[in-house]
Protein backbone atom coordinates (compact mmCIF):
# COMPACT_ATOMS: atom_id res chain seq x y z
CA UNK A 1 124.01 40.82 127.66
CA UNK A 2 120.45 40.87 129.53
CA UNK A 3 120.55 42.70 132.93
CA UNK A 4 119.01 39.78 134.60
CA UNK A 5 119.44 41.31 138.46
CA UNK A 6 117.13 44.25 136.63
CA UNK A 7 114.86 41.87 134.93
CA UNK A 8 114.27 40.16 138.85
CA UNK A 9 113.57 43.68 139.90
CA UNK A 10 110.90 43.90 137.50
CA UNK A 11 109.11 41.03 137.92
CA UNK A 12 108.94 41.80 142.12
CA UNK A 13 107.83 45.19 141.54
CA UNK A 14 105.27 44.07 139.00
CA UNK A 15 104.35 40.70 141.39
CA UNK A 16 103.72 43.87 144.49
CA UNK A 17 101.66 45.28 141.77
CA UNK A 18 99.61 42.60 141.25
CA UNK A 19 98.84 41.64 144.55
CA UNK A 20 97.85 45.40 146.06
CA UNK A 21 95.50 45.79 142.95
CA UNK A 22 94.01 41.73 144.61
CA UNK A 23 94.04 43.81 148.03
CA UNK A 24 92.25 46.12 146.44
CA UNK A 25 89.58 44.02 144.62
CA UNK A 26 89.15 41.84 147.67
CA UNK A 27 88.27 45.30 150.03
CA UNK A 28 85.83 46.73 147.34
CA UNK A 29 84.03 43.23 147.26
CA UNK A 30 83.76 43.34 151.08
CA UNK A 31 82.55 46.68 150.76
CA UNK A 32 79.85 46.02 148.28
CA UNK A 33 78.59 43.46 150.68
CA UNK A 34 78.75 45.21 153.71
CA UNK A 35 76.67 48.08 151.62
CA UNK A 36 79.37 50.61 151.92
CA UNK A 37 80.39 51.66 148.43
CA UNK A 38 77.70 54.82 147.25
CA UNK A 39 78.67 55.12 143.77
CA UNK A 40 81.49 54.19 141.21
CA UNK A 41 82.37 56.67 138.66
CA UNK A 42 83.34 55.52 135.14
CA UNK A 43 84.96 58.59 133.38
CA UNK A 44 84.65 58.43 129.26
CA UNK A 45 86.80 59.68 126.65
CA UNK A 46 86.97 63.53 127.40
CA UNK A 47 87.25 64.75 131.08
CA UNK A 48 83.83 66.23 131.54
CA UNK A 49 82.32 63.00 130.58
CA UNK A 50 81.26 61.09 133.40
CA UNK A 51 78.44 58.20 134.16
CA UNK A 52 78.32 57.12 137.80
CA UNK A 53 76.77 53.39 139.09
CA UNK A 54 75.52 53.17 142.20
CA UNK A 55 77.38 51.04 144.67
CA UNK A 56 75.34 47.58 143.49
CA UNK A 57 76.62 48.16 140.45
CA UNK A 58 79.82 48.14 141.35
CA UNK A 59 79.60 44.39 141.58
CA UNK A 60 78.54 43.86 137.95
CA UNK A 61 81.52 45.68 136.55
CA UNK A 62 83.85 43.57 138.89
CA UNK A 63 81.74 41.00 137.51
CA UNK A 64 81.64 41.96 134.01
CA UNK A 65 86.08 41.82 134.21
CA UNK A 66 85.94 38.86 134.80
CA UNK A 67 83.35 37.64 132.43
CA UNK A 68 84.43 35.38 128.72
CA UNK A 69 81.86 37.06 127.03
CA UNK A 70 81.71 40.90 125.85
CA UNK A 71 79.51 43.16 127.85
CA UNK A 72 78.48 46.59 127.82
CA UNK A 73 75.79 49.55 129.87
CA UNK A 74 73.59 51.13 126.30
CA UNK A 75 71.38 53.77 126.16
CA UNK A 76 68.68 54.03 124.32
CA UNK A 77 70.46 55.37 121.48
CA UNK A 78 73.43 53.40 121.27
CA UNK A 79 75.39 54.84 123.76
CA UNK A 80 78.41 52.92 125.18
CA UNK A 81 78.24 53.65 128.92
CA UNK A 82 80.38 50.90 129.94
CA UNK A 83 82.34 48.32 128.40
CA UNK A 84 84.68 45.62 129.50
CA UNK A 85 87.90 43.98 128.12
CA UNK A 86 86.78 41.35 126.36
CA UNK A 87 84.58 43.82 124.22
CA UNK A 88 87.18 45.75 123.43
CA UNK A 89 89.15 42.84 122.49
CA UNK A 90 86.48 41.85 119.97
CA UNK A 91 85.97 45.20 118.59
CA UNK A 92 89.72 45.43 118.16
CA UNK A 93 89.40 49.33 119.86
CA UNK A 94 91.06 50.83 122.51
CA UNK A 95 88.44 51.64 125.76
CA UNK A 96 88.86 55.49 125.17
CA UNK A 97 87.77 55.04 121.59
CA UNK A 98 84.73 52.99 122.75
CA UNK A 99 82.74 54.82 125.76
CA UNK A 100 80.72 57.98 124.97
CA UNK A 101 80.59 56.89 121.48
CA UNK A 102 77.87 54.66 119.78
CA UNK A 103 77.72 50.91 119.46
CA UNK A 104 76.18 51.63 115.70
CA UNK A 105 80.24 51.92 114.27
CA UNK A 106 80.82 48.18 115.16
CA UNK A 107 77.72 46.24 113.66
CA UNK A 108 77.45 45.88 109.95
CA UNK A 109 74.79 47.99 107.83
CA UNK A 110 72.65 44.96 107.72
CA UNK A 111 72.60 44.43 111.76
CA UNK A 112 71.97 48.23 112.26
CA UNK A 113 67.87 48.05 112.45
CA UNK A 114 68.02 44.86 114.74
CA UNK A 115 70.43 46.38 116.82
CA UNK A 116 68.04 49.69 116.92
CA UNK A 117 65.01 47.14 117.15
CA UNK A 118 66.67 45.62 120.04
CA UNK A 119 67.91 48.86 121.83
CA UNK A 120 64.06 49.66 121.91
CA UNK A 121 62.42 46.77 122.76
CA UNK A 122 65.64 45.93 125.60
CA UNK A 123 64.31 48.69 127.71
CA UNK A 124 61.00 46.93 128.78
CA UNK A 125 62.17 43.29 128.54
CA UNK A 126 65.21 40.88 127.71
CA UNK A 127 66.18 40.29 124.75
CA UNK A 128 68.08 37.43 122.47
CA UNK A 129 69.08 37.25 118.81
CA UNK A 130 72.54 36.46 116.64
CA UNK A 131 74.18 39.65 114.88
CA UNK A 132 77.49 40.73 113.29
CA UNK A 133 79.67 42.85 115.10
CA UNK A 134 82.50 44.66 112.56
CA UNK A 135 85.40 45.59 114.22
CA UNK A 136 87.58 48.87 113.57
CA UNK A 137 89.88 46.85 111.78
CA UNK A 138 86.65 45.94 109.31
CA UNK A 139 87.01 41.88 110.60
CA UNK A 140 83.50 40.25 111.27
CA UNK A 141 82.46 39.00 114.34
CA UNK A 142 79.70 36.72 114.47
CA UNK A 143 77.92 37.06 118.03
CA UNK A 144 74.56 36.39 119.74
CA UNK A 145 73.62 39.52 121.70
CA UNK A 146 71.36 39.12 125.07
CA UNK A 147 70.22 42.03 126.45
CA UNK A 148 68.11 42.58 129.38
CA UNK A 149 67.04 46.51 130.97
CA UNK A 150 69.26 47.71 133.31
CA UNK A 151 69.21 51.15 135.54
CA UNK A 152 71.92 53.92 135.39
CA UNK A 153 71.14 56.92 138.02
CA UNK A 154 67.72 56.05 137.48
CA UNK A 155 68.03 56.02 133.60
CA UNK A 156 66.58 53.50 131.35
CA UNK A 157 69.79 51.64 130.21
CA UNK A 158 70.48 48.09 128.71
CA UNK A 159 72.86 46.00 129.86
CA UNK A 160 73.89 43.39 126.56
CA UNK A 161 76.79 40.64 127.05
CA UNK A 162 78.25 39.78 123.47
CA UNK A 163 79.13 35.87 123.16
CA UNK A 164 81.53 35.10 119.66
CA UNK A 165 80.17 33.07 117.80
CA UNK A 166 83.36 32.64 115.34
CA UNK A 167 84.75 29.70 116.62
CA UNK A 168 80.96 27.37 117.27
CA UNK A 169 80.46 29.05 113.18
CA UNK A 170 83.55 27.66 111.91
CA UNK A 171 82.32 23.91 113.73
CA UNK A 172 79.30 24.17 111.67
CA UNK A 173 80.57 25.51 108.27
CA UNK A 174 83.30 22.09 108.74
CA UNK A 175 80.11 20.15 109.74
CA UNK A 176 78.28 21.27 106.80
CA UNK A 177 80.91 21.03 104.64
CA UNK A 178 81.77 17.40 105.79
CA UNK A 179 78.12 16.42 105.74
CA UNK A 180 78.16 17.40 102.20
CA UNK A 181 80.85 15.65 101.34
CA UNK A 182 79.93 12.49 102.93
CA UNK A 183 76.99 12.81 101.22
CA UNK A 184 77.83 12.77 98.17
CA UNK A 185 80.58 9.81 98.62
CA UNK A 186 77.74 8.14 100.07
CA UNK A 187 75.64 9.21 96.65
CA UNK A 188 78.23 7.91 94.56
CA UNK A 189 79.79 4.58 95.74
CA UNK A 190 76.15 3.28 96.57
CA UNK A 191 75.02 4.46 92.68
CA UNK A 192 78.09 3.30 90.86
CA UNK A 193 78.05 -0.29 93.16
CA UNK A 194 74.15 -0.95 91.65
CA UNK A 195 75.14 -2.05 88.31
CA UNK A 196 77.85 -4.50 89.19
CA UNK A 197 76.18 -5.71 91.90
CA UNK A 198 73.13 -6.25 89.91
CA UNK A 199 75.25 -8.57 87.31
CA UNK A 200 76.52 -10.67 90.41
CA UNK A 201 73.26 -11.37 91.45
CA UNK A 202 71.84 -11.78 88.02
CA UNK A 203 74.67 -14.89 87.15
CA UNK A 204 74.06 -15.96 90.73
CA UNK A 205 70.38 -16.86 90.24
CA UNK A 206 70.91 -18.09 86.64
CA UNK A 207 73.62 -20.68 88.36
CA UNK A 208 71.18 -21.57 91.02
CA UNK A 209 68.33 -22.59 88.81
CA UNK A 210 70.24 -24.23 86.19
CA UNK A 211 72.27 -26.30 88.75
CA UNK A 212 70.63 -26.78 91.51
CA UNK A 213 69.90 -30.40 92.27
CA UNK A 214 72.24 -30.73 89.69
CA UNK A 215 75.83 -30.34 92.14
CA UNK A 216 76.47 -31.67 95.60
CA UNK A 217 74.16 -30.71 98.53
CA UNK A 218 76.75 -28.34 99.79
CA UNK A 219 77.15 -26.42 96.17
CA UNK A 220 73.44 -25.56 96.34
CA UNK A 221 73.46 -24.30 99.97
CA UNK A 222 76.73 -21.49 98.84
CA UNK A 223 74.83 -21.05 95.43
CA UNK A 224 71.66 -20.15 97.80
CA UNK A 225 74.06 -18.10 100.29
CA UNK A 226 75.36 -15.60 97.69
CA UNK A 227 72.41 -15.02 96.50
CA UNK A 228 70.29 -14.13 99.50
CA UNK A 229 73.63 -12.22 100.55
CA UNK A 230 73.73 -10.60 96.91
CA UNK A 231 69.75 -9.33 97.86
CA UNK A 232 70.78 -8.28 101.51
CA UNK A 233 73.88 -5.94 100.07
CA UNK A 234 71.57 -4.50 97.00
CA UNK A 235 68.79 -3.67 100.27
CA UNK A 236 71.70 -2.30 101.56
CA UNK A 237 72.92 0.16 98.78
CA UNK A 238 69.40 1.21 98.46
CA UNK A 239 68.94 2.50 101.82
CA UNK A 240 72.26 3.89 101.65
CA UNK A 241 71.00 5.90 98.41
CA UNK A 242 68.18 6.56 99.92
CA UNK A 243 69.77 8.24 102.86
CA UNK A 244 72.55 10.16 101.36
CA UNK A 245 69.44 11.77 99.01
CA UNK A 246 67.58 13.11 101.86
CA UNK A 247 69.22 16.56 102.22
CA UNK A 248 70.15 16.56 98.37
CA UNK A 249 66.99 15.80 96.45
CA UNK A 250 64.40 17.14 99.26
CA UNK A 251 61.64 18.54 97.96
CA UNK A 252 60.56 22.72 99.48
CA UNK A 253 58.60 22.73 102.59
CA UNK A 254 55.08 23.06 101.37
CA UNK A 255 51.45 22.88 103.20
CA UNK A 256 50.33 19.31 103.48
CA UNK A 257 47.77 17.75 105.33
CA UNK A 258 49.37 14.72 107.55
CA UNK A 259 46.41 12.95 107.64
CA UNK A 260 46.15 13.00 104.16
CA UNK A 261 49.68 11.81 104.42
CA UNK A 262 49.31 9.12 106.73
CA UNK A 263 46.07 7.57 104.68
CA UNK A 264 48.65 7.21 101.93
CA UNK A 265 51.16 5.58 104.49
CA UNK A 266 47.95 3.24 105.37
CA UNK A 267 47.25 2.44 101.58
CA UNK A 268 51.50 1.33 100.54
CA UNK A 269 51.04 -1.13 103.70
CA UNK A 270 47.51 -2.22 103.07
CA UNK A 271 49.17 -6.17 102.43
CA UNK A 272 51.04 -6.12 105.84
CA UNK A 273 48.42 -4.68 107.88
CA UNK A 274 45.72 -7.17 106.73
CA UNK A 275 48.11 -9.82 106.72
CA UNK A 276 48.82 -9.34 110.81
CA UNK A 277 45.01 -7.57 111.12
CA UNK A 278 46.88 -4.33 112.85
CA UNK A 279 44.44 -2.26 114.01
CA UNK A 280 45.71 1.64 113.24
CA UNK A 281 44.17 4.88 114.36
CA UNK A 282 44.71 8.21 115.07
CA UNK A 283 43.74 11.21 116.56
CA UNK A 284 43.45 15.47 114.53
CA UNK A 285 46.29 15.50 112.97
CA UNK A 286 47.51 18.96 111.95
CA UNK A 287 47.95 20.65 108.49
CA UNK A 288 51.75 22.22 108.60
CA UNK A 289 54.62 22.97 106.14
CA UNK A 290 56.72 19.82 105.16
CA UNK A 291 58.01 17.69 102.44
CA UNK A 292 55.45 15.62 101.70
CA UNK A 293 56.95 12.98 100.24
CA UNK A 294 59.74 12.75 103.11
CA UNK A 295 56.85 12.95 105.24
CA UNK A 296 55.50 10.05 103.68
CA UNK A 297 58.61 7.75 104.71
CA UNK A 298 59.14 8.79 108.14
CA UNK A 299 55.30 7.28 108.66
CA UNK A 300 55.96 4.01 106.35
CA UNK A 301 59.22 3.57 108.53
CA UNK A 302 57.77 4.02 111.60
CA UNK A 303 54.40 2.08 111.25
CA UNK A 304 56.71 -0.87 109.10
CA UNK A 305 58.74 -1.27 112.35
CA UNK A 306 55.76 -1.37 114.68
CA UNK A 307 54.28 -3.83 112.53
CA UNK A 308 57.67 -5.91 112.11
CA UNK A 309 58.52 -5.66 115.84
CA UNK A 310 55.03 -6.68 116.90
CA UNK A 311 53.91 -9.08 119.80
CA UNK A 312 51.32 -12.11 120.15
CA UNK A 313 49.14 -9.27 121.25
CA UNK A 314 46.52 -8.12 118.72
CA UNK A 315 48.20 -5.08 117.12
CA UNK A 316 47.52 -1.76 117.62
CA UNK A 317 48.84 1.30 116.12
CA UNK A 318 47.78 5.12 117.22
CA UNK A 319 49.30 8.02 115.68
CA UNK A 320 48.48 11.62 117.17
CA UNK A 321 49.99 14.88 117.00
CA UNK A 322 49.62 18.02 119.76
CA UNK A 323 50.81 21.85 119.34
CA UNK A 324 53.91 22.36 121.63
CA UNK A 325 54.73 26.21 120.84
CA UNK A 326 56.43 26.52 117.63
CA UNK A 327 56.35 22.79 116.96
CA UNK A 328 54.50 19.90 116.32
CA UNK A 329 54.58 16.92 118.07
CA UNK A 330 53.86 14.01 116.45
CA UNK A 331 53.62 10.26 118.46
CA UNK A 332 53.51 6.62 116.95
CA UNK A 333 52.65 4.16 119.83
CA UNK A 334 52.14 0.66 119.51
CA UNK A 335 51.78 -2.70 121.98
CA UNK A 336 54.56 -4.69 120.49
CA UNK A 337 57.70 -6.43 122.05
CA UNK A 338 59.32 -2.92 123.10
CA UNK A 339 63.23 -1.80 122.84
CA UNK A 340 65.43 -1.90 126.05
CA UNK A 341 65.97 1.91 127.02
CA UNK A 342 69.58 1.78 126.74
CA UNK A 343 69.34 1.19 122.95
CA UNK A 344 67.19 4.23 122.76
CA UNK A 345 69.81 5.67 121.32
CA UNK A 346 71.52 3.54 119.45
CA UNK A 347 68.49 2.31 117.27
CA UNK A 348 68.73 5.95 115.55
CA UNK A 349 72.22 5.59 113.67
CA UNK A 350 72.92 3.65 110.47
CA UNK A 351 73.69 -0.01 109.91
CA UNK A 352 71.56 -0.84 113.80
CA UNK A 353 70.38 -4.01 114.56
CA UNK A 354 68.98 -5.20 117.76
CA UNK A 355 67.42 -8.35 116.71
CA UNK A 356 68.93 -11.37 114.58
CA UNK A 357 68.50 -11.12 110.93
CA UNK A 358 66.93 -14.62 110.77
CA UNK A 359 63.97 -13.34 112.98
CA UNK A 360 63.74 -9.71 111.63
CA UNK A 361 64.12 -9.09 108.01
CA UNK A 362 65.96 -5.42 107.29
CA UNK A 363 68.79 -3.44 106.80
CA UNK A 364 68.89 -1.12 110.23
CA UNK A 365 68.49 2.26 107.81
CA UNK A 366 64.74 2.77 108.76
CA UNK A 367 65.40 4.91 111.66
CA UNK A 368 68.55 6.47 110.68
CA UNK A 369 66.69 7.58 107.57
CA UNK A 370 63.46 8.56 109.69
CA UNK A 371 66.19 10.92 111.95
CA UNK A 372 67.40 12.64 109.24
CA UNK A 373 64.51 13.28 107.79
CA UNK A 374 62.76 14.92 110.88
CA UNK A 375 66.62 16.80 110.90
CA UNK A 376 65.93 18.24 107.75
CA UNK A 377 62.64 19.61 109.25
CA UNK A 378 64.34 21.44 112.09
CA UNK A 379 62.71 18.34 114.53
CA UNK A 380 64.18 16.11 116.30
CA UNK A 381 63.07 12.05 117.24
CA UNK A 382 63.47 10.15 120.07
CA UNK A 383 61.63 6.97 121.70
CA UNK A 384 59.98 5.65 124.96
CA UNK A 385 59.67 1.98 125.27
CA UNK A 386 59.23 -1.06 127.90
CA UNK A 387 60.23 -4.29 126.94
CA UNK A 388 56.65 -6.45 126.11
CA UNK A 389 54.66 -3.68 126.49
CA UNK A 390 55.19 -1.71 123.45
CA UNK A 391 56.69 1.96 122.17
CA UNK A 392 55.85 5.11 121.85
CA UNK A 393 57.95 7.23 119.04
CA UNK A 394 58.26 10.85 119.28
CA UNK A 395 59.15 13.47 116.51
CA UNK A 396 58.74 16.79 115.99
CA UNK A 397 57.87 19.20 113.14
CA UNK A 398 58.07 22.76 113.16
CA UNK A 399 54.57 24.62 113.63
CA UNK A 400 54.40 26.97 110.62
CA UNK A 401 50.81 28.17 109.89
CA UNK A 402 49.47 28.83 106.64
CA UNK A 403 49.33 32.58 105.87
């Protein structure tokens, strides 16, 4: 039978514990702040091993206890000055077993120069990349690593916080993974639909020009019904192909010349730009790695719809393109009718209409295709609009120059 009156003992003792060791947090932080602590001295693994903080840096190991993310004091070498729980907890080592020794034990061979690059470069400025910690146990921890210089009795130190990156990993491999296979359903049913689909329509138009006239009024009118529906579903499949092939039959990034690119774009809608006398032009565009052919159809799409979705206005199209660090960013704006903001977003995912089909011909794939496209290229898209003024699209490319 459990002693339960010396199971209550316990837990008061243990409570007392608990809240002398708060007493004793809550005095050090009001000494810190009143400037009274000199030095804290963090003892490591054998007894003549000793590194001492001054008192302000007392506060970032109080700090550091508290902290979700793994953090440690380095030397320039790989010395573990300092580490805190959470560390420990992700290199799956006891303290003792940690400080004194080197960091270089718990990062994989492959990590071992970045983590040396990084211990070198930390000392004169902060620091930021992704690595693989390997715990004693041998499991790998995926982690980004920020490190920024930090002082130790006047020493050159670094002080690096560790955040896992297991959990946000296992997100993306799902996403990936999910991606892929929604890909390929997409791949499939819209493939294996076109041949059926094409016989409907086929027997659909052979019934409407043998009998029309020939039936009641209302007979030709459904007979005219399936088939422009039969058309607006086979549009549909197509863009749905279309899309699902973007990630799985994209071409490798290669040097193109956009403006060479968008002349091409100019030339497939030579009939609807001298049909509505659109007046295009642009400013230097850049010469940058891409798929040129995906390039090709985010420019179609996005100089179609300003065309479509144009006003009484004369049309007129610019397209331009400015160096924003590593990226390019490349703008489409025209003077047509203009989106509402609060469909900004909503205009980018598949299947999106705004406007009545009876006014605006389409599927709503242009700019979902468009997205993923500029996706693919590390970019990302986004628009800036006022109703009867026009819009201005945005996307970005990643700036890789030739070497």
């Amino acid at each position: 039978m459990p002693n339960h009156e010396s199971t209550r003992n316990d837990l008061i003792a243990e409570i007392a514990e608990l809240r002398l060791r708060l007493e004793e947090a809550e005095e050090t932080l009001e000494a810190i702040r009143n400037g009274e602590v000199d030095a804290l001295v963090v003892s490591g693994p054998q007894d003549d091993q000793v590194y001492t903080l001054n008192g302000s840096d007392r506060a970032y190991r109080i700090l550091f206890e508290t902290m979700n993310e793994g953090a440690a004091i380095l030397g320039s070498d790989g010395t573990v000055f300092f580490c805190n729980g959470k560390l420990t907890a992700m290199l799956r080592a006891p303290m003792e077993t940690i400080l004194g020794g080197s960091i270089f034990p718990f990062v994989t061979e492959k990590c071992a120069p970045v983590i040396a690059d990084l211990l070198e470069k930390g000392l004169q400025s902060s620091q930021k990349m992704e690595i693989t910690l390997q715990s004693r146990d041998g499991t790998l921890v995926p982690c980004q690593i920020s490190s920024s210089p930090f002082l130790v009795e006047d020493a050159a130190n670094i002080c690096a916080i560790f955040t896992d990156l297991t959990e946000r990993k296992q997100v993306e491999a799902n996403l990936i993974r999910s991606n892929k296979d929604l890909a390929q359903f997409a791949y499939v049913a819209s493939h294996d639909l076109q041949e059926p689909l094409r016989n409907v329509i086929n027997c659909l138009q052979i019934l409407e020009k043998k009998y029309k006239y020939k039936l009641e009024p209302s007979a030709d009118q459904y007979i005219h019904h399936a088939v422009e529906g039969s058309k607006r579903m086979k549009a549909l499949i197509q863009d749905l192909l279309t899309y699902s092939r973007i990630d799985t039959q994209g071409k490798e990034h290669a040097h193109v010349e956009s403006e060479e690119v968008l002349s091409r774009t100019v030339e497939n809608l030579a009939s609807a730009i001298s049909e509505t006398r659109a007046d295009i032009t642009h400013g230097p565009l850049p010469r940058m790695a891409a798929d040129n052919t995906q390039l090709l159809q985010v420019f179609q799409n996005l100089i179609g719809n300003a065309i479509k979705f144009r006003s009484e206005k004369p049309l007129r199209i610019h397209v331009s393109a400015t160096a924003n660090n590593r990226e390019w960013i490349f703008s489409i704006r025209d003077n047509g009718i203009g989106i509402d903001p609060q469909y900004s977003e909503k205009i980018f995912m598949i299947f999106q209409r705004l406007n009545r089909r009876s006014e605006y011909d389409g599927t709503g794939m242009g700019l979902a295709i468009v997205k993923k496209i500029v996706e693919r290229h590390g970019g990302r898209v986004w628009v800036e609009s006022t109703i009867g003024e026009g819009s201005t699209f945005y996307f970005t490319i990643r700036n890789i120059q030739e070497s």
